[in-house]
PDB file of N, CA and C in Angstrom:
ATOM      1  N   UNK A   1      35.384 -40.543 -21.148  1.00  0.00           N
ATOM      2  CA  UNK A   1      35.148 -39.237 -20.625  1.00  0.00           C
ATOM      3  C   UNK A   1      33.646 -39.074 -20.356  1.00  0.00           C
ATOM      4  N   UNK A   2      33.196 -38.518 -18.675  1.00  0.00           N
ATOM      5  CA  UNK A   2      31.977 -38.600 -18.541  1.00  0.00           C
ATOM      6  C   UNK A   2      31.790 -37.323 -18.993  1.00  0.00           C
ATOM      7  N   UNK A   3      30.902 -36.772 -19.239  1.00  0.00           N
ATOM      8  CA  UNK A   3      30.311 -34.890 -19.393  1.00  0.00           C
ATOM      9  C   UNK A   3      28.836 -34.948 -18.093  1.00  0.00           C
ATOM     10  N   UNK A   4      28.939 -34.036 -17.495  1.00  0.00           N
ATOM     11  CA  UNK A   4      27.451 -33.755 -16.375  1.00  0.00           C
ATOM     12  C   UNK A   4      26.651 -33.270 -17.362  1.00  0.00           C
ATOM     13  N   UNK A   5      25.234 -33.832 -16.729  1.00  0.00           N
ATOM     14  CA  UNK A   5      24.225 -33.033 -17.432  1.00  0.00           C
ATOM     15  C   UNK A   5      23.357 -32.325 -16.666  1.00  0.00           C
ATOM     16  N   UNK A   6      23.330 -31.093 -17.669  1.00  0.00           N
ATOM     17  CA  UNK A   6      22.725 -29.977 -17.018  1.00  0.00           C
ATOM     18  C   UNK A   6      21.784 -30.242 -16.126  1.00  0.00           C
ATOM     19  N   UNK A   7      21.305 -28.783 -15.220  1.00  0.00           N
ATOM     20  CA  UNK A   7      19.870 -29.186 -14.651  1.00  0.00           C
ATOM     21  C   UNK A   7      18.485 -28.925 -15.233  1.00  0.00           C
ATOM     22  N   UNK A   8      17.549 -28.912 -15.336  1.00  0.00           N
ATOM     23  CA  UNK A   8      16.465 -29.038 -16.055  1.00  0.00           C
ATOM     24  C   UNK A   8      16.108 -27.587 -15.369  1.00  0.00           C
ATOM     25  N   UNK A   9      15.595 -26.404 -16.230  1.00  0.00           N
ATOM     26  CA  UNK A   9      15.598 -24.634 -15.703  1.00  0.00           C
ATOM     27  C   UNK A   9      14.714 -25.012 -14.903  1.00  0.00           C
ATOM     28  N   UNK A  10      14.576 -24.168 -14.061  1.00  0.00           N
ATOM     29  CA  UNK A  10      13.646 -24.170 -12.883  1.00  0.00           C
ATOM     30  C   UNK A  10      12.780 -22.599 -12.922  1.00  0.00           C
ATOM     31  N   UNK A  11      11.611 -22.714 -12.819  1.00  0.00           N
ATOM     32  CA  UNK A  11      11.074 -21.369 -12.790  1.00  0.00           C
ATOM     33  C   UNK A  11      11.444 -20.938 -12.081  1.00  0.00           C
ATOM     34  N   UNK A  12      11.576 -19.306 -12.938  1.00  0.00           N
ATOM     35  CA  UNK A  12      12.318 -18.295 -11.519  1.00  0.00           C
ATOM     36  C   UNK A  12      10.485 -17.453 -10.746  1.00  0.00           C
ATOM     37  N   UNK A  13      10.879 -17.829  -9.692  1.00  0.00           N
ATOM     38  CA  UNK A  13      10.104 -17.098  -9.207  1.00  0.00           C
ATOM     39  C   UNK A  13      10.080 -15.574  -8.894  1.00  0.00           C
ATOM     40  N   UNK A  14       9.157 -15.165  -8.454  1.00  0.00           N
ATOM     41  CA  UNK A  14       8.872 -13.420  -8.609  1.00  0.00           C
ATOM     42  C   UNK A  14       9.415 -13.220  -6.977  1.00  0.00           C
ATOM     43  N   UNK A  15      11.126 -12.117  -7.088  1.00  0.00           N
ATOM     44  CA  UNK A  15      11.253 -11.705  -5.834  1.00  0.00           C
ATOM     45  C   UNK A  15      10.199 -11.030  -5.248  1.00  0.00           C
ATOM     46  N   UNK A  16      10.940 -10.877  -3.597  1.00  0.00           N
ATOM     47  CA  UNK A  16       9.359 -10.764  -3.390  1.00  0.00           C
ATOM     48  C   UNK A  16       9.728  -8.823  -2.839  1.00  0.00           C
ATOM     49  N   UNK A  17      10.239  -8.187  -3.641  1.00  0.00           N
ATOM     50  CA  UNK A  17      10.162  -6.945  -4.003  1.00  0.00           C
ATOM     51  C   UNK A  17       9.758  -6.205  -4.944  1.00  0.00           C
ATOM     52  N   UNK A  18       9.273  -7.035  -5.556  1.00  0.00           N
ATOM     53  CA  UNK A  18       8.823  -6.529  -7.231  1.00  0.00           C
ATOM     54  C   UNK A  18       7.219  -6.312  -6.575  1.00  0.00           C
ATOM     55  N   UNK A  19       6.433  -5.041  -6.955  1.00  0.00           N
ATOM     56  CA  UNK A  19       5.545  -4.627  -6.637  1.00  0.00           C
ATOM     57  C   UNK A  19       4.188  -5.361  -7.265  1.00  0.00           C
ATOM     58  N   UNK A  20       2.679  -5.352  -6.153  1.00  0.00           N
ATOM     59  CA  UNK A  20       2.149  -5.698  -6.915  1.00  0.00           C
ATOM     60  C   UNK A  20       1.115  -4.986  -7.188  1.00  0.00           C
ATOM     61  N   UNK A  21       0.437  -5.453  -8.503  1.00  0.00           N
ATOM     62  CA  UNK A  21       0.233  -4.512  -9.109  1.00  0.00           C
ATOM     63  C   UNK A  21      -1.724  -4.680  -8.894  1.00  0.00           C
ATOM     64  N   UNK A  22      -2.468  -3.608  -8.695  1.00  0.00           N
ATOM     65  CA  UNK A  22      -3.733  -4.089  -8.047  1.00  0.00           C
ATOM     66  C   UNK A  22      -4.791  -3.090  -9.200  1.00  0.00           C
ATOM     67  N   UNK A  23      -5.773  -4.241 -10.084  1.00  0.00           N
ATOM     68  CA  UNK A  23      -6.491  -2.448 -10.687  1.00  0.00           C
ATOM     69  C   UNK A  23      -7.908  -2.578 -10.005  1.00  0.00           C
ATOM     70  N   UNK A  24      -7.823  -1.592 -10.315  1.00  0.00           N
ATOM     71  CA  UNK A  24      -9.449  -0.491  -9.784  1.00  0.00           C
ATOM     72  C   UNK A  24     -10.237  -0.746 -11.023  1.00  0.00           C
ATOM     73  N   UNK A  25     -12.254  -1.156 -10.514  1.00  0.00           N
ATOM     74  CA  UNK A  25     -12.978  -0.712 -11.787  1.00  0.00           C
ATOM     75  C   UNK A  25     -13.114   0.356 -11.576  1.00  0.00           C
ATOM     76  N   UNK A  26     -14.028   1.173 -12.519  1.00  0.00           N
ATOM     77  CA  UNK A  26     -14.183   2.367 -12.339  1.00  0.00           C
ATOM     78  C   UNK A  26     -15.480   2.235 -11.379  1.00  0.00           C
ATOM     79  N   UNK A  27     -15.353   3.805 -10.534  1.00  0.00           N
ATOM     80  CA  UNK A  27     -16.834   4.093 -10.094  1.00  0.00           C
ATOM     81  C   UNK A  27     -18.306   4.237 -10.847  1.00  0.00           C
ATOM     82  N   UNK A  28     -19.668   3.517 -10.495  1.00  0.00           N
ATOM     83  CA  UNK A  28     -20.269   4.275 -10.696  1.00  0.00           C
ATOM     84  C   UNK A  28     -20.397   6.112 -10.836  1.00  0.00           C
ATOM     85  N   UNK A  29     -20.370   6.549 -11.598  1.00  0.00           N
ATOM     86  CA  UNK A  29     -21.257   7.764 -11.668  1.00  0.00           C
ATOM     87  C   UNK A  29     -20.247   8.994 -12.047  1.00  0.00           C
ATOM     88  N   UNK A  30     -19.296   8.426 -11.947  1.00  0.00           N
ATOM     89  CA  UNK A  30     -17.414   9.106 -12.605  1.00  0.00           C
ATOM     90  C   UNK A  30     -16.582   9.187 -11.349  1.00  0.00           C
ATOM     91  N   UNK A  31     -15.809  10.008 -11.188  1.00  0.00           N
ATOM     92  CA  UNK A  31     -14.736  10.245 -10.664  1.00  0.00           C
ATOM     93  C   UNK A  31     -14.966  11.202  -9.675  1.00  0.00           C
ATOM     94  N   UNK A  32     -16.093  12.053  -9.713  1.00  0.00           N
ATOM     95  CA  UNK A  32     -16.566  13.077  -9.119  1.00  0.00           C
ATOM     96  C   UNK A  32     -16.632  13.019  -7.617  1.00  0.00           C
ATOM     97  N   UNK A  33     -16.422  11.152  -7.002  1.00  0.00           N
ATOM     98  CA  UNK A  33     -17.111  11.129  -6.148  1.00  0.00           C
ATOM     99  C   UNK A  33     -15.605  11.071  -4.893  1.00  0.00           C
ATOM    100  N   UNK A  34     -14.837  10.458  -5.951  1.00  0.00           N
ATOM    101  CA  UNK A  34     -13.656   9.714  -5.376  1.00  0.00           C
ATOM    102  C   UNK A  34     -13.181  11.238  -5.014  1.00  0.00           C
ATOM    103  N   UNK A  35     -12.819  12.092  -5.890  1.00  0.00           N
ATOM    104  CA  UNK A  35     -12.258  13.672  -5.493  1.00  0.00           C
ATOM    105  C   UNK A  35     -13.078  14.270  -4.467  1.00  0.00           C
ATOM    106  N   UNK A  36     -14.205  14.277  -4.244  1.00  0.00           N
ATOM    107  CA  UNK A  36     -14.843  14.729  -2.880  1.00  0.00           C
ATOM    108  C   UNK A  36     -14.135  13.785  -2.162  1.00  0.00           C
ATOM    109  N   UNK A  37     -14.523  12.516  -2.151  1.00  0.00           N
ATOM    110  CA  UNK A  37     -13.830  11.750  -0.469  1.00  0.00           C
ATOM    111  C   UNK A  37     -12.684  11.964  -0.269  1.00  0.00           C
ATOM    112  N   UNK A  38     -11.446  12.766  -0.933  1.00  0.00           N
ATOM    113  CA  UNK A  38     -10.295  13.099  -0.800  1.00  0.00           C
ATOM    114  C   UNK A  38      -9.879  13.866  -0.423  1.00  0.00           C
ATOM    115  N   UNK A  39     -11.149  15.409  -0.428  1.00  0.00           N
ATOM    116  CA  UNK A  39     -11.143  16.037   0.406  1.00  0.00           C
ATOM    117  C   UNK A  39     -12.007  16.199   1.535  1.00  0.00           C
ATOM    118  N   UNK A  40     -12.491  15.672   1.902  1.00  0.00           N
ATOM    119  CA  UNK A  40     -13.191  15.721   3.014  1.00  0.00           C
ATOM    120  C   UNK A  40     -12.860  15.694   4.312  1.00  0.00           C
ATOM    121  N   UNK A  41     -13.640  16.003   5.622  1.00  0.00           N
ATOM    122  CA  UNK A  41     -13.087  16.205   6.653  1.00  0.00           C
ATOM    123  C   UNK A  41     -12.841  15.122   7.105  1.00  0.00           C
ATOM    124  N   UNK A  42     -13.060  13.786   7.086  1.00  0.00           N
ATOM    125  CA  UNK A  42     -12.506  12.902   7.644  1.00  0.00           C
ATOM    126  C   UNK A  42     -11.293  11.955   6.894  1.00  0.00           C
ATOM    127  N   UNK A  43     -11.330  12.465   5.497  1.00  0.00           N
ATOM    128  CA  UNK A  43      -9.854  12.126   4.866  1.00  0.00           C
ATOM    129  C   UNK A  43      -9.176  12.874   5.401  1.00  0.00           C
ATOM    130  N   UNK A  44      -9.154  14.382   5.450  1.00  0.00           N
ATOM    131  CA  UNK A  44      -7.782  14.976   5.443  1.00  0.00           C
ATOM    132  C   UNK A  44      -7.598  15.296   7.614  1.00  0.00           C
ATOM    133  N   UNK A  45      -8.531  14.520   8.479  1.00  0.00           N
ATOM    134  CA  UNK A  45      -8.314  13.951   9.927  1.00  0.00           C
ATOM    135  C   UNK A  45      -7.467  12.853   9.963  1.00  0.00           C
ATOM    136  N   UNK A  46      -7.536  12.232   9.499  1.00  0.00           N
ATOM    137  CA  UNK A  46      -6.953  10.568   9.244  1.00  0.00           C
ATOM    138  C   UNK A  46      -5.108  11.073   8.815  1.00  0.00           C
ATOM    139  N   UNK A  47      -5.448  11.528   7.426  1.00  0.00           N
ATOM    140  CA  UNK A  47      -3.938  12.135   7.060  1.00  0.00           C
ATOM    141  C   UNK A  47      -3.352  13.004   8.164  1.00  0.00           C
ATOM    142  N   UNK A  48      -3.927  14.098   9.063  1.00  0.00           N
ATOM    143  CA  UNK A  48      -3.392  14.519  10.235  1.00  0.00           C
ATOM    144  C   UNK A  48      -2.435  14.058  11.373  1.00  0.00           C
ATOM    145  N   UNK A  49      -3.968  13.000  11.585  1.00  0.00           N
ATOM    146  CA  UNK A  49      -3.512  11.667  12.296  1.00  0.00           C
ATOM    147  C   UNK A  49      -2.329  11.221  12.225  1.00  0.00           C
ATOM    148  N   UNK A  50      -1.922  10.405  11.091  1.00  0.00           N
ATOM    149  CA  UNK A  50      -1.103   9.948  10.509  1.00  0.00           C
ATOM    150  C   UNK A  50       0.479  10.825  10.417  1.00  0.00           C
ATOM    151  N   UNK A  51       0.287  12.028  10.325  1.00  0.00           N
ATOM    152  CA  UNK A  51       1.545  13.288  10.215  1.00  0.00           C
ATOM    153  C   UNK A  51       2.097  12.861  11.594  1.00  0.00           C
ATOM    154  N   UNK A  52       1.023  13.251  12.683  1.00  0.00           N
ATOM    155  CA  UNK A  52       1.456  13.487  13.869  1.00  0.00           C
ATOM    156  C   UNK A  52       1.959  12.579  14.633  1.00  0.00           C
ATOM    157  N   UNK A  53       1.719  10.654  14.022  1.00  0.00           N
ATOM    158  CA  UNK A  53       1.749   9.997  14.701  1.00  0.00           C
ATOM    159  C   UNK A  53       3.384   9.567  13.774  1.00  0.00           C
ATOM    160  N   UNK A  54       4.167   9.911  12.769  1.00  0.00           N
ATOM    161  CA  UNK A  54       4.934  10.188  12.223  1.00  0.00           C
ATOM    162  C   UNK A  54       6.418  11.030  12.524  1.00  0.00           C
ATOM    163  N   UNK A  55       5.698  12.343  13.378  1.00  0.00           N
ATOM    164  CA  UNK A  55       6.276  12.880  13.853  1.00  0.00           C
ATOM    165  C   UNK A  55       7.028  12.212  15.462  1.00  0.00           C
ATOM    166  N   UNK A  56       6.575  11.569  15.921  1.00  0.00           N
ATOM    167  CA  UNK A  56       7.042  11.458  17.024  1.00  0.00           C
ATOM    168  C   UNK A  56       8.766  10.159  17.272  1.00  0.00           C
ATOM    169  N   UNK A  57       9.515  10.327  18.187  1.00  0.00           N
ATOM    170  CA  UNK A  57       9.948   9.457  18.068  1.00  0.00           C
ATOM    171  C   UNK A  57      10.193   7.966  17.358  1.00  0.00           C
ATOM    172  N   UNK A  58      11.400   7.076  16.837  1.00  0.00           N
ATOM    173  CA  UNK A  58      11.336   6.577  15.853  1.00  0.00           C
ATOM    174  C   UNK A  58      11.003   5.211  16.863  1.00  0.00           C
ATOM    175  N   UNK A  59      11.504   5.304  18.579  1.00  0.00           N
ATOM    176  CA  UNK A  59      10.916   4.398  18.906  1.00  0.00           C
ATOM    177  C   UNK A  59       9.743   4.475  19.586  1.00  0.00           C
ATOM    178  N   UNK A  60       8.667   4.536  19.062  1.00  0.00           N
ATOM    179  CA  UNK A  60       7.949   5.095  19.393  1.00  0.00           C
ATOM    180  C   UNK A  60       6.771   4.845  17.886  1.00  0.00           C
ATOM    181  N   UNK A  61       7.106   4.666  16.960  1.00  0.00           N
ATOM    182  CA  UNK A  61       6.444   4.687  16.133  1.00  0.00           C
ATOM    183  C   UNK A  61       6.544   2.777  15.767  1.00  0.00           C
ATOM    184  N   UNK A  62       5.969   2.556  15.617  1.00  0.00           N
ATOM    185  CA  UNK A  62       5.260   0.902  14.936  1.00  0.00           C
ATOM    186  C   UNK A  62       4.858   0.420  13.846  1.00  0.00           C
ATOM    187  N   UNK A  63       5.474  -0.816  13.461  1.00  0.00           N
ATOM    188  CA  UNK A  63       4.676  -0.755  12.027  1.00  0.00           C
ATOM    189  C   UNK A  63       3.258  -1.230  12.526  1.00  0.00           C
ATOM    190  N   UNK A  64       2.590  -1.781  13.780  1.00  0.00           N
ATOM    191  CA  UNK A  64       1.068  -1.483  13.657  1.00  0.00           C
ATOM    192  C   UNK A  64       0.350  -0.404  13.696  1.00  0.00           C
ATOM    193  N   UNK A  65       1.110   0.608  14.251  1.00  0.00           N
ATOM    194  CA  UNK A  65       0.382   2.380  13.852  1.00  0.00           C
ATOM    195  C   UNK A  65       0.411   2.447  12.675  1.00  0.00           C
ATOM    196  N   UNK A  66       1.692   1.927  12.086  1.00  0.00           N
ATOM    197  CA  UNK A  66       1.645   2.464  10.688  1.00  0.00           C
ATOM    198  C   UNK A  66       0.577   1.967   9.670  1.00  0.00           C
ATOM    199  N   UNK A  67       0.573   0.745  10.353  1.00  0.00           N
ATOM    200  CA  UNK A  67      -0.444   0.083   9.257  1.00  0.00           C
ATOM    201  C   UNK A  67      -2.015   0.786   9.723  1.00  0.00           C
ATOM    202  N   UNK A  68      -2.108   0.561  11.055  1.00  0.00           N
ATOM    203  CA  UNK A  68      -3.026   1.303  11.266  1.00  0.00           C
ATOM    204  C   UNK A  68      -4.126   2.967  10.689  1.00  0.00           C
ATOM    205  N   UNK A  69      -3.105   3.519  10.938  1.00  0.00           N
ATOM    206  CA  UNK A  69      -2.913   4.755  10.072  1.00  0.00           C
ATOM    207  C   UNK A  69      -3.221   4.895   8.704  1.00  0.00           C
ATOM    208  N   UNK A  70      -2.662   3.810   8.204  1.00  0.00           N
ATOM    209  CA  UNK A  70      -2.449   4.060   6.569  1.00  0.00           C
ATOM    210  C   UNK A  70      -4.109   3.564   5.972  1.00  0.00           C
ATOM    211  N   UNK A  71      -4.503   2.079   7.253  1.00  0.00           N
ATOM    212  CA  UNK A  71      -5.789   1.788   6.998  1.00  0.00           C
ATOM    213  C   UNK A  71      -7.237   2.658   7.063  1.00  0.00           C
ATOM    214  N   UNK A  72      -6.708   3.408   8.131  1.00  0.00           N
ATOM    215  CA  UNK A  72      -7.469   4.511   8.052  1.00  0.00           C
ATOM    216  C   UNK A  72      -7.909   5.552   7.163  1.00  0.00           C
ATOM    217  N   UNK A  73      -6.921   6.018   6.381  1.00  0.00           N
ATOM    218  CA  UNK A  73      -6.449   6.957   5.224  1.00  0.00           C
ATOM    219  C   UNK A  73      -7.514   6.365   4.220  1.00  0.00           C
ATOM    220  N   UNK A  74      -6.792   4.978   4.121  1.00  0.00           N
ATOM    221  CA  UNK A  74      -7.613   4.223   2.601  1.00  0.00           C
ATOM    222  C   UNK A  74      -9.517   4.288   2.549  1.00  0.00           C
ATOM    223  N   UNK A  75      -9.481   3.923   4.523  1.00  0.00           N
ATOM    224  CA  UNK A  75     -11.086   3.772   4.424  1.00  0.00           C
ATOM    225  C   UNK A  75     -11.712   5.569   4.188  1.00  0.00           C
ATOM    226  N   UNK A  76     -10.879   6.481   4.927  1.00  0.00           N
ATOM    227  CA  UNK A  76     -11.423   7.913   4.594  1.00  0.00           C
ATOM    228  C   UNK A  76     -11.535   8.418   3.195  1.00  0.00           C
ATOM    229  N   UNK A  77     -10.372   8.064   2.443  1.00  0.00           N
ATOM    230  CA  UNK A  77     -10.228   9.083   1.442  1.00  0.00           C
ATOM    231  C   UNK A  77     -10.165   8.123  -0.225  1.00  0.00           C
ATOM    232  N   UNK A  78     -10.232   6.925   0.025  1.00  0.00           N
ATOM    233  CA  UNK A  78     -10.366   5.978  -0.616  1.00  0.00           C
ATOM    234  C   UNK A  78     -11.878   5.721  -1.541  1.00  0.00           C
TER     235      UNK A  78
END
């Protein structure tokens, strides 16, 4: 009687839906600075931006606007 032998485990790799995870140091000088750039007029233009370009038709919208858009956001209010 033969018996098979197992396979040797194989690492499971990380689906590729599992989020990743990114940290921040802190700012110089506190936090004070990051909450102004969040509101400011060219963060909350960008987020506008972004509403309106949202709003429109679904064909019509892109994931390079989107990315676009979103890059924008990060550099304004970021």
């Amino acid at each position: 009687m033969v018996t098979p032998e197992s396979e040797p485990a194989r690492p499971r790799d990380r689906p590729a839906s599992t989020p990743q995870v990114y940290y921040q140091q802190p700012m110089q000088g506190g936090s004070g600075r990051r909450v102004a750039k969040k509101n400011s007029a060219a963060c909350q233009a960008a987020r506008e931006a972004d509403r309106r370009y949202r709003q429109q038709p679904l064909s019509l919208v892109k994931h390079d606007g989107l990315r676009r858009h979103g890059d924008a956001i990060r550099q304004a209010c970021g």
